[in-house]
N, C-alpha and C. Protein backbone atom coordinates (compact mmCIF):
# COMPACT_ATOMS: atom_id res chain seq x y z
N UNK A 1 0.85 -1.19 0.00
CA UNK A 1 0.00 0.00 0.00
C UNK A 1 0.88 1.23 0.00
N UNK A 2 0.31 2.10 -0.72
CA UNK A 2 1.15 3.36 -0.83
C UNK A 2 0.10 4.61 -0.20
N UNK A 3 -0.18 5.30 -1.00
CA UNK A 3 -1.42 6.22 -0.84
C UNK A 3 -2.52 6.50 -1.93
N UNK A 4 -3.44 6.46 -0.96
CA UNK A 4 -4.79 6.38 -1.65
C UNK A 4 -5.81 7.71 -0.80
N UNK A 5 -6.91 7.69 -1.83
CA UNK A 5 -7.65 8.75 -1.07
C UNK A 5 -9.61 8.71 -1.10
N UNK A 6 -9.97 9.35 0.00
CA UNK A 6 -11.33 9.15 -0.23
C UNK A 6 -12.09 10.36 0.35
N UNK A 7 -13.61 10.50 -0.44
CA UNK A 7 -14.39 11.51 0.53
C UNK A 7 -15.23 10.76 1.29
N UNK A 8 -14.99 11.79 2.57
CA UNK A 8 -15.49 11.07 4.02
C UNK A 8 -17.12 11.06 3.89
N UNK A 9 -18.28 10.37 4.53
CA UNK A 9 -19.76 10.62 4.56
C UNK A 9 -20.05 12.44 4.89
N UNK A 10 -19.38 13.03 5.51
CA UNK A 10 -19.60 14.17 5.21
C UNK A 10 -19.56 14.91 3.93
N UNK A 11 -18.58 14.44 3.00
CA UNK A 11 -19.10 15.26 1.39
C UNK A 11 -17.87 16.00 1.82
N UNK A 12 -17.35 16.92 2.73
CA UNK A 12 -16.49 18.16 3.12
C UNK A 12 -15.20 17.80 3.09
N UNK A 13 -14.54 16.61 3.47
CA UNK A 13 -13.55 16.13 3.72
C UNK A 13 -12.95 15.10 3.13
N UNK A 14 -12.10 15.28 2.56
CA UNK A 14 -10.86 14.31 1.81
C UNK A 14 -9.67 13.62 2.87
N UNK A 15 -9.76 12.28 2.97
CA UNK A 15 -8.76 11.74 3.73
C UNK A 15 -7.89 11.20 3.08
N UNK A 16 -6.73 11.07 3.17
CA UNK A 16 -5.55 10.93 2.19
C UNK A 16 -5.02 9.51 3.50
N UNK A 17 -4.86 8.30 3.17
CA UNK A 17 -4.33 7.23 3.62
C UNK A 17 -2.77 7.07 3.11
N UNK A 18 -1.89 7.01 4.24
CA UNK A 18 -0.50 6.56 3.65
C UNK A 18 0.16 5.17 4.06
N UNK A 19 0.31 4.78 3.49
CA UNK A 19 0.96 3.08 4.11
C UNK A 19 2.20 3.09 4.08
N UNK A 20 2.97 1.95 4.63
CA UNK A 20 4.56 1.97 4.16
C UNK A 20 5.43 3.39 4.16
N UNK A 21 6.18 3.64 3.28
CA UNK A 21 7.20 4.62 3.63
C UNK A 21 6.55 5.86 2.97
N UNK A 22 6.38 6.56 3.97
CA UNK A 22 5.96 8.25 3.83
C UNK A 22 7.51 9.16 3.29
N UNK A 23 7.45 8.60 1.83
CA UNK A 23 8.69 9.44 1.43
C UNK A 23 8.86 9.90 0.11
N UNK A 24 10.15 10.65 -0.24
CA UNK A 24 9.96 11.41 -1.98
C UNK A 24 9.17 10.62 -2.74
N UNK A 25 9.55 9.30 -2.53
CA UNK A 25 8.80 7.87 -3.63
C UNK A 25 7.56 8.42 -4.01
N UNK A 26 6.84 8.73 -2.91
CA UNK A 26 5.53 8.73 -2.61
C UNK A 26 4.91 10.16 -3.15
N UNK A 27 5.68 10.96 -3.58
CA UNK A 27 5.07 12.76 -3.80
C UNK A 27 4.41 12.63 -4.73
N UNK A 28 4.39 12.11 -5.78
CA UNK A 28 3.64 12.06 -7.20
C UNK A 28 1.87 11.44 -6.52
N UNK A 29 1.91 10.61 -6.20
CA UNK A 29 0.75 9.82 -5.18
C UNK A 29 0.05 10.95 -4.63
N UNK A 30 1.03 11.53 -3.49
CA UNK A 30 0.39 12.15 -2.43
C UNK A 30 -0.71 13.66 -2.85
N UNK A 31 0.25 14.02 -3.79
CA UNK A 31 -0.03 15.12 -4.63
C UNK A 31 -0.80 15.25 -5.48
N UNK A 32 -1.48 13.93 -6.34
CA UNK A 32 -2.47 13.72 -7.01
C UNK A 32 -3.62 13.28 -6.36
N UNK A 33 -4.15 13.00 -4.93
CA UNK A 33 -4.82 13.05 -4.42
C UNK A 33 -6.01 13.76 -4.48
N UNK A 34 -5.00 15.08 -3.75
CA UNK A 34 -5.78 16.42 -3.29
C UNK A 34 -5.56 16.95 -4.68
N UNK A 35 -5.04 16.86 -5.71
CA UNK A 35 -5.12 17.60 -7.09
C UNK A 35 -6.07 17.30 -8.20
N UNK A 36 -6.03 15.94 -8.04
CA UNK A 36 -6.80 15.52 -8.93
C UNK A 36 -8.25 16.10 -9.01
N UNK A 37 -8.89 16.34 -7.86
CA UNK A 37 -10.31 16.35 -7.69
C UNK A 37 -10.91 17.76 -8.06
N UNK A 38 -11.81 17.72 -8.74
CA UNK A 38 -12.57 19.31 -8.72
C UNK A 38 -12.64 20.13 -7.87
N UNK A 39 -13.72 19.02 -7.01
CA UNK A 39 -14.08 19.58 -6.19
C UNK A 39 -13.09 20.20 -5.03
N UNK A 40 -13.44 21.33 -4.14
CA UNK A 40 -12.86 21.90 -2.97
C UNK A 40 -13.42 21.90 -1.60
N UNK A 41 -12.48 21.11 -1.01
CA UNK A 41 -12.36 20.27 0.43
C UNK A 41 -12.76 21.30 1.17
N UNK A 42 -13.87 21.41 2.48
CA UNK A 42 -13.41 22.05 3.62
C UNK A 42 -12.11 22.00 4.72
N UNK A 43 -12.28 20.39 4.45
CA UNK A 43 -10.47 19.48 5.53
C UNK A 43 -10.56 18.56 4.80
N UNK A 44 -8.99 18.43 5.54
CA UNK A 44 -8.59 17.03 4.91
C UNK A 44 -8.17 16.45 6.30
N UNK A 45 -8.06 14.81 5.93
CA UNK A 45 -7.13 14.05 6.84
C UNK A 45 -6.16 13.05 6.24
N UNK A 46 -5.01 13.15 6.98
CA UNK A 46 -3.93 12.44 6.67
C UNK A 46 -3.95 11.42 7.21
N UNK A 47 -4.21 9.96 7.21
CA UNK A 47 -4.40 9.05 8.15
C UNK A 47 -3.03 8.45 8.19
N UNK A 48 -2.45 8.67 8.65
CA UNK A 48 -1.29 8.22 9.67
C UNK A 48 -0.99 6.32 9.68
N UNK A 49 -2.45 5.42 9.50
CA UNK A 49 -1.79 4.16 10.69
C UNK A 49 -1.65 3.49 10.28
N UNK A 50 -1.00 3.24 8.64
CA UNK A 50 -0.23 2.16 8.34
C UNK A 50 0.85 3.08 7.62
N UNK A 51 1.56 3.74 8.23
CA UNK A 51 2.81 4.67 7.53
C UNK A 51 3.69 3.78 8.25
N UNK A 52 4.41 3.28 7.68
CA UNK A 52 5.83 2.57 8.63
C UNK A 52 7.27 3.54 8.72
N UNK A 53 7.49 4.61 8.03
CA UNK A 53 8.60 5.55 7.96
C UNK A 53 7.97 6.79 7.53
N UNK A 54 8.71 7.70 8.13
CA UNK A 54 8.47 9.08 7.86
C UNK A 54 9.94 9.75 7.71
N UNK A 55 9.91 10.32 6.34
CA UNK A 55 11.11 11.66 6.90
C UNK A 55 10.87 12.63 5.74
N UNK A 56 12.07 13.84 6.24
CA UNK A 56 12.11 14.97 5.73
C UNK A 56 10.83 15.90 4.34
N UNK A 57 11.11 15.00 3.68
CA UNK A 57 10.16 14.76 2.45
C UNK A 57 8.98 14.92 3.00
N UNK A 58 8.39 14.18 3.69
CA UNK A 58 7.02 14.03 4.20
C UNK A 58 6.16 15.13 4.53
N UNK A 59 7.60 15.60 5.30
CA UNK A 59 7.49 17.23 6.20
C UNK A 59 6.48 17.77 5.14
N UNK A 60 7.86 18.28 4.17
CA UNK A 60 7.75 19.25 2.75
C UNK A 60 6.28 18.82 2.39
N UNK A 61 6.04 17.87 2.28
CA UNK A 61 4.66 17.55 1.43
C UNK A 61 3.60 18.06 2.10
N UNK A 62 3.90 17.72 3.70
CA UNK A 62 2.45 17.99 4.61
C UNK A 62 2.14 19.49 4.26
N UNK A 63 3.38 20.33 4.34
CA UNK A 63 3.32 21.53 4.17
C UNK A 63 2.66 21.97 2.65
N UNK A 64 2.81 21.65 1.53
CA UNK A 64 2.63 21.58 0.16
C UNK A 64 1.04 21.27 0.75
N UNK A 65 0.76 20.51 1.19
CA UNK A 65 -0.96 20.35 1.30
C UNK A 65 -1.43 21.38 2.00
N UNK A 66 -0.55 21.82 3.16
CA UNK A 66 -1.21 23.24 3.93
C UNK A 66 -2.15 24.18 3.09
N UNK A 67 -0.76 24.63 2.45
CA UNK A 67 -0.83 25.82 1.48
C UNK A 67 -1.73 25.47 0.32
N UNK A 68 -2.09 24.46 -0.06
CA UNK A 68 -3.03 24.12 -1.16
C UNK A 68 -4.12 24.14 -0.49
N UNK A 69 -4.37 23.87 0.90
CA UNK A 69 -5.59 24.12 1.45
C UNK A 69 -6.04 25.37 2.40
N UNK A 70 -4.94 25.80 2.02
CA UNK A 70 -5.51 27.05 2.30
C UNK A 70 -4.79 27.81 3.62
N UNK A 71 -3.32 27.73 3.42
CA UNK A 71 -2.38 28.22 4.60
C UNK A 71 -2.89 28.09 5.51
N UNK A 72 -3.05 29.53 6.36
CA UNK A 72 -3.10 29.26 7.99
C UNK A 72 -4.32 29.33 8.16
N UNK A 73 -5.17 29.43 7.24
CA UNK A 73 -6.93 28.97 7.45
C UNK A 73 -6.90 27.45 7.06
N UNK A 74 -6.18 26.37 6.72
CA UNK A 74 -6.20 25.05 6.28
C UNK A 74 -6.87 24.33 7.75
N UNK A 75 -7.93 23.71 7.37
CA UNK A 75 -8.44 22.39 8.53
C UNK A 75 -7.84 21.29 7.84
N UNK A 76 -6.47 20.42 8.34
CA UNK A 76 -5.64 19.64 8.14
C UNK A 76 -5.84 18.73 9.70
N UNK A 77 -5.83 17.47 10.05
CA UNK A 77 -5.97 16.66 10.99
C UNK A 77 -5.02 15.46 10.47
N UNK A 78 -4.09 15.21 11.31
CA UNK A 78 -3.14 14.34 10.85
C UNK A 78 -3.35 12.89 11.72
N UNK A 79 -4.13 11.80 11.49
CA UNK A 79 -4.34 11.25 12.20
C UNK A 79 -3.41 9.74 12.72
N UNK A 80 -4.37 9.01 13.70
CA UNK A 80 -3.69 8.03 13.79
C UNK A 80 -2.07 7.73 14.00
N UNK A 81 -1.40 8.68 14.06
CA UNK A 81 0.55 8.75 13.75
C UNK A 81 0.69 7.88 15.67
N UNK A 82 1.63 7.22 15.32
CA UNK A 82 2.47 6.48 16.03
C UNK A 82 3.34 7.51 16.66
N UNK A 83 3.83 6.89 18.44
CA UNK A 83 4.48 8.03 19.34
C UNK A 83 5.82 8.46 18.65
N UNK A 84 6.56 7.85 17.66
CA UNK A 84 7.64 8.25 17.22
C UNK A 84 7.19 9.38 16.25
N UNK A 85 6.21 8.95 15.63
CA UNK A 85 5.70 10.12 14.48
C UNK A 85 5.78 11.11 15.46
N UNK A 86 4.66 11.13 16.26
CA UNK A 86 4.26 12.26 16.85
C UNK A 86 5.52 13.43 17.43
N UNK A 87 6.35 12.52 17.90
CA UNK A 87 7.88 13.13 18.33
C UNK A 87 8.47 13.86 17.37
N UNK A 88 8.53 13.31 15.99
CA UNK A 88 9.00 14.03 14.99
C UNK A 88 8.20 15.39 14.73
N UNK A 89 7.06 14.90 14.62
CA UNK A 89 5.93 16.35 15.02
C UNK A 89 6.37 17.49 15.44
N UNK A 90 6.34 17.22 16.69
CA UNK A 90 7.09 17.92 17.92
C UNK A 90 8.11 18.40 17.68
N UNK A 91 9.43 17.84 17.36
CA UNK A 91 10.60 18.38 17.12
C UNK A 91 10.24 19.48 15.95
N UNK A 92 9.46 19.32 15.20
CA UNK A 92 9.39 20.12 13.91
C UNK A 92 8.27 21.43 14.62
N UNK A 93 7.44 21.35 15.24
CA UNK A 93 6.90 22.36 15.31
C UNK A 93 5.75 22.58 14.60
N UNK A 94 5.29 21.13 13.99
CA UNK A 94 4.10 20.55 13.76
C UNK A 94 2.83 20.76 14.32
N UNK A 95 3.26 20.79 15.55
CA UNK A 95 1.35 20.58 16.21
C UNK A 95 1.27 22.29 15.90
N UNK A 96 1.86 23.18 15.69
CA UNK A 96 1.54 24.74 15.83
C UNK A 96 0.57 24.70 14.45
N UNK A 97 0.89 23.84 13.63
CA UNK A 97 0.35 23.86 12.02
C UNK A 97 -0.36 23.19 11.73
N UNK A 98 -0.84 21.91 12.65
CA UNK A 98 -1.80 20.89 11.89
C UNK A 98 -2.46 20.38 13.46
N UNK A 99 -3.89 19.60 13.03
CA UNK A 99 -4.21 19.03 14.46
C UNK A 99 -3.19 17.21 14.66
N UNK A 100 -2.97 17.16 15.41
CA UNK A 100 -2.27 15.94 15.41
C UNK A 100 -2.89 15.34 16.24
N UNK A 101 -3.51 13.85 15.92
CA UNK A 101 -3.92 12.94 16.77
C UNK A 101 -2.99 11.82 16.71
């Protein structure tokens, strides 16, 4: 599994699923997601719980979705992430920018 995406029963929200390695591999994927679609999201979610690696790249991307959704007005919810994720979070200065569960 790589990444895939769906709209939630609300109609408003696009959840973006990542499996396996959350990395450059993955930008073409991640990016056609939220691009592909006409329509415009109120939020999105990043579901977090089958990502087995995260780095640098990932960052860049989460951010690349910010700003496509709409900078510092973006409703972004990063879910499901594992305590190491979450640490990386943290070190980055993440939770100031996204909701992190």
């Amino acid at each position: 599994m790589s990444v895939s995406s769906s709209r939630l029963n609300d109609g408003k929200t696009l959840m973006i699923e990542v499996g396996g390695r959350f990395d450059a591999s993955v930008l073409d994927e991640f990016r056609e997601c939220y691009e592909k679609t006409s329509v415009k999201f109120d939020s999105y979610e990043v579901n977090l719980r089958d990502a087995e690696y995260l780095d640098s790249s990932a960052l860049g991307m989460l951010l690349v979705l910010r700003d496509f959704a709409g900078g510092d007005k973006a409703s972004i919810l990063i879910s499901n992430c594992s305590s190491e994720v979450k640490r990386i979070f943290a070190i980055s200065s993440f939770e100031k920018l996204f909701d992190i569960q």
